[in-house]
Protein backbone atom coordinates (compact mmCIF):
# COMPACT_ATOMS: atom_id res chain seq x y z
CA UNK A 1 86.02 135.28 106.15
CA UNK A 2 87.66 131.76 105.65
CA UNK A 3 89.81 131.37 102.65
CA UNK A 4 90.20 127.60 101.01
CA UNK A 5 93.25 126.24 99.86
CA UNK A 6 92.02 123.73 96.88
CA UNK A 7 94.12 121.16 95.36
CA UNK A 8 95.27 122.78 92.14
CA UNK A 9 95.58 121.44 88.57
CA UNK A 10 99.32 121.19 87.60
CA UNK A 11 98.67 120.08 84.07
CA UNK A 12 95.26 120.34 81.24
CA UNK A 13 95.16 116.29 81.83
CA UNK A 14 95.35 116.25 86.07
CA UNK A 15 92.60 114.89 87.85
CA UNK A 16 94.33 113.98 91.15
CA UNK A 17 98.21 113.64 92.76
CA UNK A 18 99.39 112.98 95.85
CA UNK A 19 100.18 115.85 98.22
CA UNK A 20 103.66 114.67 98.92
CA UNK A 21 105.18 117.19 101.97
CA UNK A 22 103.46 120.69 103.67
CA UNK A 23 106.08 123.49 103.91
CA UNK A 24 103.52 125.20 106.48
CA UNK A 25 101.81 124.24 109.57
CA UNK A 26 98.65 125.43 111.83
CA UNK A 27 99.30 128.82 112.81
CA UNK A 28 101.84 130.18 110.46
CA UNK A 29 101.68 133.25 108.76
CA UNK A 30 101.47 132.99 104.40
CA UNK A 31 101.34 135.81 102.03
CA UNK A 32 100.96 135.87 98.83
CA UNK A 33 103.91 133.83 96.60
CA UNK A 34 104.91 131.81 99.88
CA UNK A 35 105.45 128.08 98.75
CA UNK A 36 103.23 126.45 101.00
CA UNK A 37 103.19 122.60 99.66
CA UNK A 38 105.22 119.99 97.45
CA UNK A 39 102.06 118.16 95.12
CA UNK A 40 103.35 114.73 93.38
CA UNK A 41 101.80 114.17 89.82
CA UNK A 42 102.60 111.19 87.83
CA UNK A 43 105.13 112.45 86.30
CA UNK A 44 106.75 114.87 88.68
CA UNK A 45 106.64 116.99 91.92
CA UNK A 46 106.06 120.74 92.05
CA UNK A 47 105.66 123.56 94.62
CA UNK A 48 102.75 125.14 94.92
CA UNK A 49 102.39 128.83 95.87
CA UNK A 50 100.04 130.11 97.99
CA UNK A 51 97.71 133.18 96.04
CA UNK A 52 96.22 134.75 99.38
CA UNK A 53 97.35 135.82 102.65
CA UNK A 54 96.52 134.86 105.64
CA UNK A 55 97.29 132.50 108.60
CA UNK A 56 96.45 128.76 108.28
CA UNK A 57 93.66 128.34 110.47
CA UNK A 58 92.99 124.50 109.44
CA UNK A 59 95.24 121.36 107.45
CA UNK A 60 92.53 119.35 106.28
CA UNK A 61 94.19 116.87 104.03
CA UNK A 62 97.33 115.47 105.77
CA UNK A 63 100.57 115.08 103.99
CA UNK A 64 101.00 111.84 101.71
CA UNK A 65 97.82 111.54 101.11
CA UNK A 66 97.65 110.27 97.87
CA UNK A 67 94.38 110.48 94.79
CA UNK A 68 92.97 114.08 96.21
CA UNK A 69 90.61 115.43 93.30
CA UNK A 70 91.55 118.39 91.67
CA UNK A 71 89.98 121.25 93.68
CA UNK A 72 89.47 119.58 96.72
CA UNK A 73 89.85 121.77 99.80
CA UNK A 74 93.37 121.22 101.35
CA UNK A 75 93.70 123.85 104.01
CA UNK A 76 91.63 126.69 105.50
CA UNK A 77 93.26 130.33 105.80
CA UNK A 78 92.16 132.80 108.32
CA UNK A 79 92.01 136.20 107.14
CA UNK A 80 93.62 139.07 109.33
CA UNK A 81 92.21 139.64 112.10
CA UNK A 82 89.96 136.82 111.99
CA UNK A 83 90.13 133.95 114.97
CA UNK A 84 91.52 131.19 113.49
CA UNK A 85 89.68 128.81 116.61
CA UNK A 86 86.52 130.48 114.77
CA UNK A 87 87.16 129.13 111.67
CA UNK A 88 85.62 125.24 110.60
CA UNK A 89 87.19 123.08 108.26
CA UNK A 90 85.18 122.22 105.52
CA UNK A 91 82.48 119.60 105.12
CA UNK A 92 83.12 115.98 104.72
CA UNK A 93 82.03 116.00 101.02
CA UNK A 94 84.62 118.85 100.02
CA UNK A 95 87.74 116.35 101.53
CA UNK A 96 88.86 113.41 99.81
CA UNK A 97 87.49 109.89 100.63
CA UNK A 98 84.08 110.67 100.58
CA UNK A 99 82.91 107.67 98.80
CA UNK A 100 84.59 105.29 101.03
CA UNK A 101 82.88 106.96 104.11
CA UNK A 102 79.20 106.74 102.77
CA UNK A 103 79.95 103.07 101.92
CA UNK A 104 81.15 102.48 105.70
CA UNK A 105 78.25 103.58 107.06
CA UNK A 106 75.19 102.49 104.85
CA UNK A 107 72.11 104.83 104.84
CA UNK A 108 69.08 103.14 107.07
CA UNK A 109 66.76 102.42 104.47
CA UNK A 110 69.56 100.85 102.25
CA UNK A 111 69.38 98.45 105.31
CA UNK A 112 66.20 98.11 105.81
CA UNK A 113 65.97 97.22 102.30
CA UNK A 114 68.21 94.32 102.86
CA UNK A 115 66.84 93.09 105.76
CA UNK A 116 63.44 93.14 103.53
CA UNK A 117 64.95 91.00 100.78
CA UNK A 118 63.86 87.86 100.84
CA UNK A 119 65.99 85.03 101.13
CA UNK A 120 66.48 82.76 97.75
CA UNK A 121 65.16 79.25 97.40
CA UNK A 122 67.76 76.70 97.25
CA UNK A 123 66.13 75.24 94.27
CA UNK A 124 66.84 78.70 92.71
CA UNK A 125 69.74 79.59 93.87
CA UNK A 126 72.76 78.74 91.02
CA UNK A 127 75.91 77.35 92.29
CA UNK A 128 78.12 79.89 90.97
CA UNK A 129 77.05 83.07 92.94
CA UNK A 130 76.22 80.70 96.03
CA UNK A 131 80.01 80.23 96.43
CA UNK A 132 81.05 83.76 95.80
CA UNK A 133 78.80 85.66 97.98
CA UNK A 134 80.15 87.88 99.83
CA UNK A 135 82.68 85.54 101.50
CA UNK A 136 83.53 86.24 104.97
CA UNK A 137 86.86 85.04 105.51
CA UNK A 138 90.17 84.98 103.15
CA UNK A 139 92.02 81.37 102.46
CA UNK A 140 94.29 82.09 105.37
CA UNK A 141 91.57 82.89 107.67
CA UNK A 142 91.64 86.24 108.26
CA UNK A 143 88.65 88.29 108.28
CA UNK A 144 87.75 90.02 104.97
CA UNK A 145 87.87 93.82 104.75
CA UNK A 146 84.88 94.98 102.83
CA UNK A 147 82.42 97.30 103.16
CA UNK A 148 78.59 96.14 103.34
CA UNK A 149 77.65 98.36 100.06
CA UNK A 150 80.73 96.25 98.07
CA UNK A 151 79.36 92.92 100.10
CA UNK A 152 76.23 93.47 98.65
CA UNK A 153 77.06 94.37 95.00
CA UNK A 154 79.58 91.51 94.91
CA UNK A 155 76.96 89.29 96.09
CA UNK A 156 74.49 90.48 93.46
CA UNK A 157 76.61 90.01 90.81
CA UNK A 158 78.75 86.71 91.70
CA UNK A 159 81.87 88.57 92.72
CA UNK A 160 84.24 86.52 94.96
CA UNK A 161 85.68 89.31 96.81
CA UNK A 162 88.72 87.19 97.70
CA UNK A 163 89.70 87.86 94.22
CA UNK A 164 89.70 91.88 94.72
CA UNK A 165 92.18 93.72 95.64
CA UNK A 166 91.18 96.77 98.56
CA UNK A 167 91.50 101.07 97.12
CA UNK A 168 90.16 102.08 100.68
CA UNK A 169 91.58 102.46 103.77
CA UNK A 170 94.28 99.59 105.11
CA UNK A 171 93.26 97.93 102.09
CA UNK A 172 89.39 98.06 102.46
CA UNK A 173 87.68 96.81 99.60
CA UNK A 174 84.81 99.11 99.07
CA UNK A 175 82.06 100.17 96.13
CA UNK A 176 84.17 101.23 93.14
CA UNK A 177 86.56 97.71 93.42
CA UNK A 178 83.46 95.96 93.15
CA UNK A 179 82.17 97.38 90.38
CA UNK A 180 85.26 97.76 88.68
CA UNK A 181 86.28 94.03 88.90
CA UNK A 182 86.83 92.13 85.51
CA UNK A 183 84.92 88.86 84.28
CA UNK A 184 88.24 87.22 86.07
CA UNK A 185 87.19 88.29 89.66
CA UNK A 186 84.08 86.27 89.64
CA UNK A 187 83.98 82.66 91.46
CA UNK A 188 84.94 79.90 90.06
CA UNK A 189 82.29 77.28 89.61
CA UNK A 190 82.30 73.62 91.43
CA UNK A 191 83.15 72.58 87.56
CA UNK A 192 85.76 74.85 86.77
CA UNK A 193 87.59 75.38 90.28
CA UNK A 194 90.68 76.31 89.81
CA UNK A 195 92.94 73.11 90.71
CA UNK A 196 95.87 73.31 93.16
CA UNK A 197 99.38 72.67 92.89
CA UNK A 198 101.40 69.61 94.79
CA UNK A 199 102.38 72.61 97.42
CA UNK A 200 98.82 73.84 98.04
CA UNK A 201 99.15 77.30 95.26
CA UNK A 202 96.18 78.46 93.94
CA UNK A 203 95.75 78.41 90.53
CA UNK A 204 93.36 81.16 89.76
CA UNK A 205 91.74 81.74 85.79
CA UNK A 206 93.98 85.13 85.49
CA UNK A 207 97.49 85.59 86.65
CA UNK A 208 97.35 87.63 90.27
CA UNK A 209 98.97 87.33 93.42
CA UNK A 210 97.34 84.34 94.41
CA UNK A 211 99.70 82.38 92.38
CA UNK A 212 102.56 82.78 95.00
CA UNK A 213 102.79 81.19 98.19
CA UNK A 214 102.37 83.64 101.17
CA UNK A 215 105.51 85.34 102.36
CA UNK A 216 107.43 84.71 99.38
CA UNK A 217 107.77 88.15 97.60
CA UNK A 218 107.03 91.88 98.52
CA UNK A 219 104.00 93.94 97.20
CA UNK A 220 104.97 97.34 96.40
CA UNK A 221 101.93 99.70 95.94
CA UNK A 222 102.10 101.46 92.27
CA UNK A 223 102.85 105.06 92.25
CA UNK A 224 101.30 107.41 90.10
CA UNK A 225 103.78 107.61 87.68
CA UNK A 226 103.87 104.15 87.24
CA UNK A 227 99.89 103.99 86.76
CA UNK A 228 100.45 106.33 84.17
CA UNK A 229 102.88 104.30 82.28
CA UNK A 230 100.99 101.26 82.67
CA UNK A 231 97.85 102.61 81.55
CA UNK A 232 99.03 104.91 78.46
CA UNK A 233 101.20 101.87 76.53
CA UNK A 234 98.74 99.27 77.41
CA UNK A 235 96.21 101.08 75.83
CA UNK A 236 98.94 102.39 73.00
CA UNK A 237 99.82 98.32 72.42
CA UNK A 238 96.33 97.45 71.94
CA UNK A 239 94.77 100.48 70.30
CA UNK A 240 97.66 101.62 67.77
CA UNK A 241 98.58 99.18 64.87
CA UNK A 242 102.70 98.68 65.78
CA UNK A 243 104.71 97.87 62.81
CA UNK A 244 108.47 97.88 63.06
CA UNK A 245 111.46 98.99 60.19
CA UNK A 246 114.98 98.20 61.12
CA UNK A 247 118.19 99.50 59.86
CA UNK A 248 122.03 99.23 60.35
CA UNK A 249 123.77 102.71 60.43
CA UNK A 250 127.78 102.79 60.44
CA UNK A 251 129.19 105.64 63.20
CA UNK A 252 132.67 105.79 62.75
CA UNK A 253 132.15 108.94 60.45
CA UNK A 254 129.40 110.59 63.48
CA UNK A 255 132.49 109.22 66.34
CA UNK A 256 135.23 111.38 64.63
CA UNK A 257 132.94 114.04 64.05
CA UNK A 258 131.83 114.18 67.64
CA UNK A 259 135.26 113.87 68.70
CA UNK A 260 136.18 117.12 66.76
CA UNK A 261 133.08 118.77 67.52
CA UNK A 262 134.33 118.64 71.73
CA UNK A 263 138.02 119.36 70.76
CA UNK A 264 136.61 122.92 69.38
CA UNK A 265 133.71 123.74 71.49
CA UNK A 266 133.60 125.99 74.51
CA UNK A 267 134.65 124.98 77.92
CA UNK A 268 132.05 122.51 79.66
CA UNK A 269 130.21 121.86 76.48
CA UNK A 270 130.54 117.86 75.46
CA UNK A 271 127.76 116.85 72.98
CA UNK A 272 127.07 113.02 73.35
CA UNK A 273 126.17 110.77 70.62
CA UNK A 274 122.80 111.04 71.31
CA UNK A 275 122.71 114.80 70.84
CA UNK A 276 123.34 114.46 67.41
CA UNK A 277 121.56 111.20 67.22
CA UNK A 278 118.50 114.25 68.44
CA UNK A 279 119.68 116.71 65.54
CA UNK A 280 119.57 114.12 62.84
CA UNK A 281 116.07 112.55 64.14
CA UNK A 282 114.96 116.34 63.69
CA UNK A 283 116.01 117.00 60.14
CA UNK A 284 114.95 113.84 58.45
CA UNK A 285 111.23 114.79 60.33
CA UNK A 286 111.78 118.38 58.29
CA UNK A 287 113.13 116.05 55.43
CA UNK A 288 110.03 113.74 55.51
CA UNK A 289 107.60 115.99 56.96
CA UNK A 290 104.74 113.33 56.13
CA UNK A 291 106.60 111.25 59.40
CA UNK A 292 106.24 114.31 61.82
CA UNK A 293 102.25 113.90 62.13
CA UNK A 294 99.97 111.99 64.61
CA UNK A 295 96.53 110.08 64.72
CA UNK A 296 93.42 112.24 65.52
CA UNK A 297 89.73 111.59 65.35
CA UNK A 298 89.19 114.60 63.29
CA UNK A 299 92.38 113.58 61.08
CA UNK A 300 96.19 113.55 60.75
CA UNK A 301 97.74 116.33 62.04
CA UNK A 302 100.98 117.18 60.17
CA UNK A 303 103.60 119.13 62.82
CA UNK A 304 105.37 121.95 61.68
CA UNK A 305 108.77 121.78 64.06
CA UNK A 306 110.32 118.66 65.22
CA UNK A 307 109.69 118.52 68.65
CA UNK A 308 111.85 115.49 70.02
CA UNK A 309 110.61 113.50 73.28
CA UNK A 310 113.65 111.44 74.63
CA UNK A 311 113.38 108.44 76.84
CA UNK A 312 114.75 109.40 80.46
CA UNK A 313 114.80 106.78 83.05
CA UNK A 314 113.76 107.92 86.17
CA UNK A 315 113.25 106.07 89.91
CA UNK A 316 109.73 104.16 89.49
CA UNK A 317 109.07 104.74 85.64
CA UNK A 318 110.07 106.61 82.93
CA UNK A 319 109.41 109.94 82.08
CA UNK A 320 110.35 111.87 78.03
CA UNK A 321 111.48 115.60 78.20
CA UNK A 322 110.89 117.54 74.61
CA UNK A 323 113.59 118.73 72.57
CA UNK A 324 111.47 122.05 70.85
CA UNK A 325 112.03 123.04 67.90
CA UNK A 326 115.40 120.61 67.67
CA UNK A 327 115.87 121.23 64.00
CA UNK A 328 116.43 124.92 64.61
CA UNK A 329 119.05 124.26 67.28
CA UNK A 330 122.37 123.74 67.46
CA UNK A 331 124.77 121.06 68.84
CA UNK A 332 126.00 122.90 71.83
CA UNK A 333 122.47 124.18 72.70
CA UNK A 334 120.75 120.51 72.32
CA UNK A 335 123.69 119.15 74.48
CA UNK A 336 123.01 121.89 77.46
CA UNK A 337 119.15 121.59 77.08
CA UNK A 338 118.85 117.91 77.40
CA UNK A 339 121.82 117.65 80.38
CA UNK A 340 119.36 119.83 82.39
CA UNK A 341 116.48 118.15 81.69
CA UNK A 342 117.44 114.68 82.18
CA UNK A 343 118.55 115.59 85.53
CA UNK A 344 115.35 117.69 86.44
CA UNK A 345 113.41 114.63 85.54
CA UNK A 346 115.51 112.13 87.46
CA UNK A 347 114.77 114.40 90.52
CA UNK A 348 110.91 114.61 88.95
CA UNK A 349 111.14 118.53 89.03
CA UNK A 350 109.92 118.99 85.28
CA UNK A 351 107.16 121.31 84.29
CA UNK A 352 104.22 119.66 82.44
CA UNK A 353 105.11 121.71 79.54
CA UNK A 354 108.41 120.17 79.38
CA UNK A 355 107.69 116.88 78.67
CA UNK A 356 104.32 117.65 76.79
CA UNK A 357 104.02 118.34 72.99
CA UNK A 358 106.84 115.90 71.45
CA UNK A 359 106.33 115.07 67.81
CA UNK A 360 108.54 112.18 67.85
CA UNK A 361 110.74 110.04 70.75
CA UNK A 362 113.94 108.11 71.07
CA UNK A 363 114.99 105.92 73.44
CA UNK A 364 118.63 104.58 73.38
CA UNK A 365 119.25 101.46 75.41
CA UNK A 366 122.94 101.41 73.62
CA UNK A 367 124.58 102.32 77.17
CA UNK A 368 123.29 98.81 78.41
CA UNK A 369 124.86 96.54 75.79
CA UNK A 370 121.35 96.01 74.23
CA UNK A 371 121.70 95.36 70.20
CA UNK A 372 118.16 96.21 69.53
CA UNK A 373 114.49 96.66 70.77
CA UNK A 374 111.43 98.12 69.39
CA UNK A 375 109.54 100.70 71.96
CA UNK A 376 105.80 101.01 72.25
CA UNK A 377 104.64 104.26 70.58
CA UNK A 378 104.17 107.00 72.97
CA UNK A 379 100.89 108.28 71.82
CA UNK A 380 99.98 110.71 70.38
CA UNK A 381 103.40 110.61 68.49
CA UNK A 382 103.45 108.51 65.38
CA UNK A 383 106.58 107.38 65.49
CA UNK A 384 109.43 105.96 67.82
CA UNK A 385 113.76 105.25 67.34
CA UNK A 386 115.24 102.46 69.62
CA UNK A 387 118.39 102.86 69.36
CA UNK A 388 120.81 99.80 69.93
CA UNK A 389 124.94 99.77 71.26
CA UNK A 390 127.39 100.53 68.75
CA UNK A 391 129.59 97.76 68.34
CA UNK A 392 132.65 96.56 65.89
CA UNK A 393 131.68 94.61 63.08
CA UNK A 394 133.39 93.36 59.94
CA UNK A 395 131.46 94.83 56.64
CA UNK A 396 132.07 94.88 53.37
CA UNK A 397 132.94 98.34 52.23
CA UNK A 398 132.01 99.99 48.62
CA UNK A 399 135.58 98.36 46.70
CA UNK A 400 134.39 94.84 48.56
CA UNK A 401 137.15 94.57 51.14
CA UNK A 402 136.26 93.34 54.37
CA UNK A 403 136.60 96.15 57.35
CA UNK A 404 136.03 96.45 60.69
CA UNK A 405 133.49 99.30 61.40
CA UNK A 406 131.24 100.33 64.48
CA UNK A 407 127.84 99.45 63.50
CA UNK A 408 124.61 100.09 65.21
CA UNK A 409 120.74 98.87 65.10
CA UNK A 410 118.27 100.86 65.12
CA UNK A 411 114.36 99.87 65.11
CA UNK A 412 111.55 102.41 64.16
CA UNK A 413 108.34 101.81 65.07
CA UNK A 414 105.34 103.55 63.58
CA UNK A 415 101.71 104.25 63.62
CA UNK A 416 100.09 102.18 60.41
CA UNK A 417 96.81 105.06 60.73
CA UNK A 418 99.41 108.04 59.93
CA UNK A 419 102.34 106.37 58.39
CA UNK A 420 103.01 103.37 55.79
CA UNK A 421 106.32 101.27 55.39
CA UNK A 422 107.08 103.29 52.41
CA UNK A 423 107.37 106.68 54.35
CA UNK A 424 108.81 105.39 56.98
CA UNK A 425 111.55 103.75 55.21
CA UNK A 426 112.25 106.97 53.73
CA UNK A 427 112.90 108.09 56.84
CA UNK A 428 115.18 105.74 58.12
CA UNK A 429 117.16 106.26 55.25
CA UNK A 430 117.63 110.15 55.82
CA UNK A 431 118.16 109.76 59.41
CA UNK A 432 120.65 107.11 57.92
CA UNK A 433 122.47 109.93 55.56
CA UNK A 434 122.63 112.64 58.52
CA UNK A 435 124.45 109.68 60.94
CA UNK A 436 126.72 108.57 58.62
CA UNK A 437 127.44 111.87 56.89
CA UNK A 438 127.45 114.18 59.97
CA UNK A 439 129.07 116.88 57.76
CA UNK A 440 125.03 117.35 55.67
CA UNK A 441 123.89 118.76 59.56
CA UNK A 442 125.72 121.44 59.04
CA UNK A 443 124.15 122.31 55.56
């Protein structure tokens, strides 16, 4: 009997990814264990292992295709013995794509139903929708891709479909773009057109590619992991109340200590600033344990480690590996952990439970030169550090002598549902005391 090789679920929140290489082909033998296939989430790529044994009788979805549904049949095994020629591949509703097929080919009495329709009276018919119905042909002449179900629906409702941009195949506009497109897709009425520059660029209502001339820049499809960041702070910017505390911390103190801290450690350890820029985030969390919590319907949950999320930028996005448990850790250990898992991310081989369950991020931008930023709140954290470049400064010093130190900025940004300025400034001033007094980590 057939066995089917579904698309599996990689993390609790997948609902599709990309199945970015096969490792197998028609006719090869698999066995339990085997990696058979590389699957692309948004956020990384991981083998998958085959669970039964068999020989592949069938591929049914081709490598790089990309949005196949979680359990969606990928490949057909043949058990042993069986004739693999005997074996069928699975029905066209278990392989991805399904909806753009139906809409390609339009059930009979869908058009007979159209045909039906009677046509409007001019009198009737309202100048908007008249302009926008289901055009036929682009502004540069060429023909339209659309499917008749999305030609219809955009008709009904006063879509201009010139305004849509294409999910199926070769850039096929079909059902779901339709009914997904924004108040900004519809036509522009004769009153409202939108005007034209001197050079003959259309002006359009929302800002889209139509603003460019043709040939003038390159459109790179979005990846998934670049969905996901789009998605996750656009709806963090508009849906979390941002409010920003800043603070200048003096590092000369953490730069000797750091210095000291290599001299003495064992061979191929060399903690970075930012590892102990991690340990001190973690105890002023412990410190100010009313700052380790995040927004939930049901009510603030309070976290009982500090579980830091650092900012890791990675080819088409960026991507935040957890510290666990960083209070309990040591310098040495923070320094190894987060060397392997910035460089697991950068070549996007991190586990979903690696980069899952931080309490609290930091992203330092110091390396570029930048003085200071505030970051978007990765949700569901509560709070976020943007850290700035240390730099010399002259300060006044406690006996009121100007001195050259090395200063940095740092900006924390919090939730206003889980934390007020008041908590959060007692934050920033223990995270403060750990930088500047390095020595009260070791306490």
């Amino acid at each position: 009997m057939a066995i089917n090789i579904t698309m599996p679920a990689l993390s609790p929140t997948m609902e599709e990814g990309t199945l970015a290489k096969w490792l197998i082909k028609e006719g090869d033998s698999v066995k339990s264990g085997d990696i058979i296939a590389e699957i692309e989430t948004d956020k990384a790529t991981m083998e998958v292992e085959a669970v039964d044994e068999g020989t592949v009788a069938k591929i049914v979805v081709p490598e790089g295709s990309e949005g196949v549904k979680v359990n969606a049949v990928i490949a057909v095994l043949a058990e042993d013995g069986e004739d693999t020629a005997s074996v069928k591949a699975p029905s066209a509703d278990a392989a991805p794509k399904k909806e753009e097929k139906k809409e390609d080919a339009p059930k009979a009495d869908e058009k007979k139903a159209e045909e039906k329709k009677p046509e409007p009276k001019k009198e009737e018919a309202k100048p908007e929708p008249a302009k926008a119905a289901a055009p036929a042909k682009s502004d540069d002449g060429a023909r339209l891709k659309a499917s008749p179900l999305a030609k219809r629906i955009a008709a009904n409702k006063g879509i201009d479909l010139k305004a849509l941009k294409g999910s199926g195949p070769h850039g096929r506009i079909i059902k779901r773009d339709v009914e997904a497109a924004k108040p900004g897709a519809q036509a522009a009425s004769a009153g409202s057109a939108a005007p034209a520059s001197p050079d003959g660029l259309i002006l359009p209502q929302i800002l889209d590619d139509r603003v460019y001339a043709p040939d003038t820049y390159e459109l790179k499809p979005l990846d998934g992991m670049r969905k996901t960041v789009a998605r996750r702070l656009t709806q963090s910017f508009m849906q979390v109340p941002h409010f920003p505390l800043n603070v200048d911390i003096t590092l000369d103190n953490l730069l000797t200590s750091r210095t000291a801290i290599n001299n003495a450690a064992r061979e191929g350890v060399k903690v970075s600033v930012n590892d102990l820029l991690i340990k001190a985030a973690a105890l002023a969390l412990i410190d100010e344990p009313d700052c380790n919590a995040s927004f939930t319907d049901k009510g603030i949950a309070y976290h009982k480690h500090a579980n830091i999320s650092v900012a890791v930028a990675v080819e088409g996005g960026l991507i935040t590996p957890v510290i666990f448990k960083a209070e309990q850790k040591g310098l040495a250990e923070i320094s190894e952990e987060m060397k392997d898992l910035a460089t697991r991310a950068r070549e996007r081989k991190l586990k979903p439970q690696e980069y899952m369950g931080g309490t609290f991020s930091i992203s330092n931008l110091g390396m570029f030169g930048i003085k200071s930023f505030a970051s978007i709140i990765n949700p569901p954290e509560g709070m976020i550090l943007s850290v700035g470049t240390g730099e010399k400064r002259a300060v006044v010093d406690e006996k009121g002598n100007v001195v050259v130190r090395t200063v940095m900025s740092v900006t924390l940004t919090c939730d206003h549902r889980v934390i007020g300025g008041a908590e959060g400034a007692k934050w920033l001033a223990a995270f403060k005391r750990y930088v500047e007094t390095p020595e009260a980590m070791l306490l």
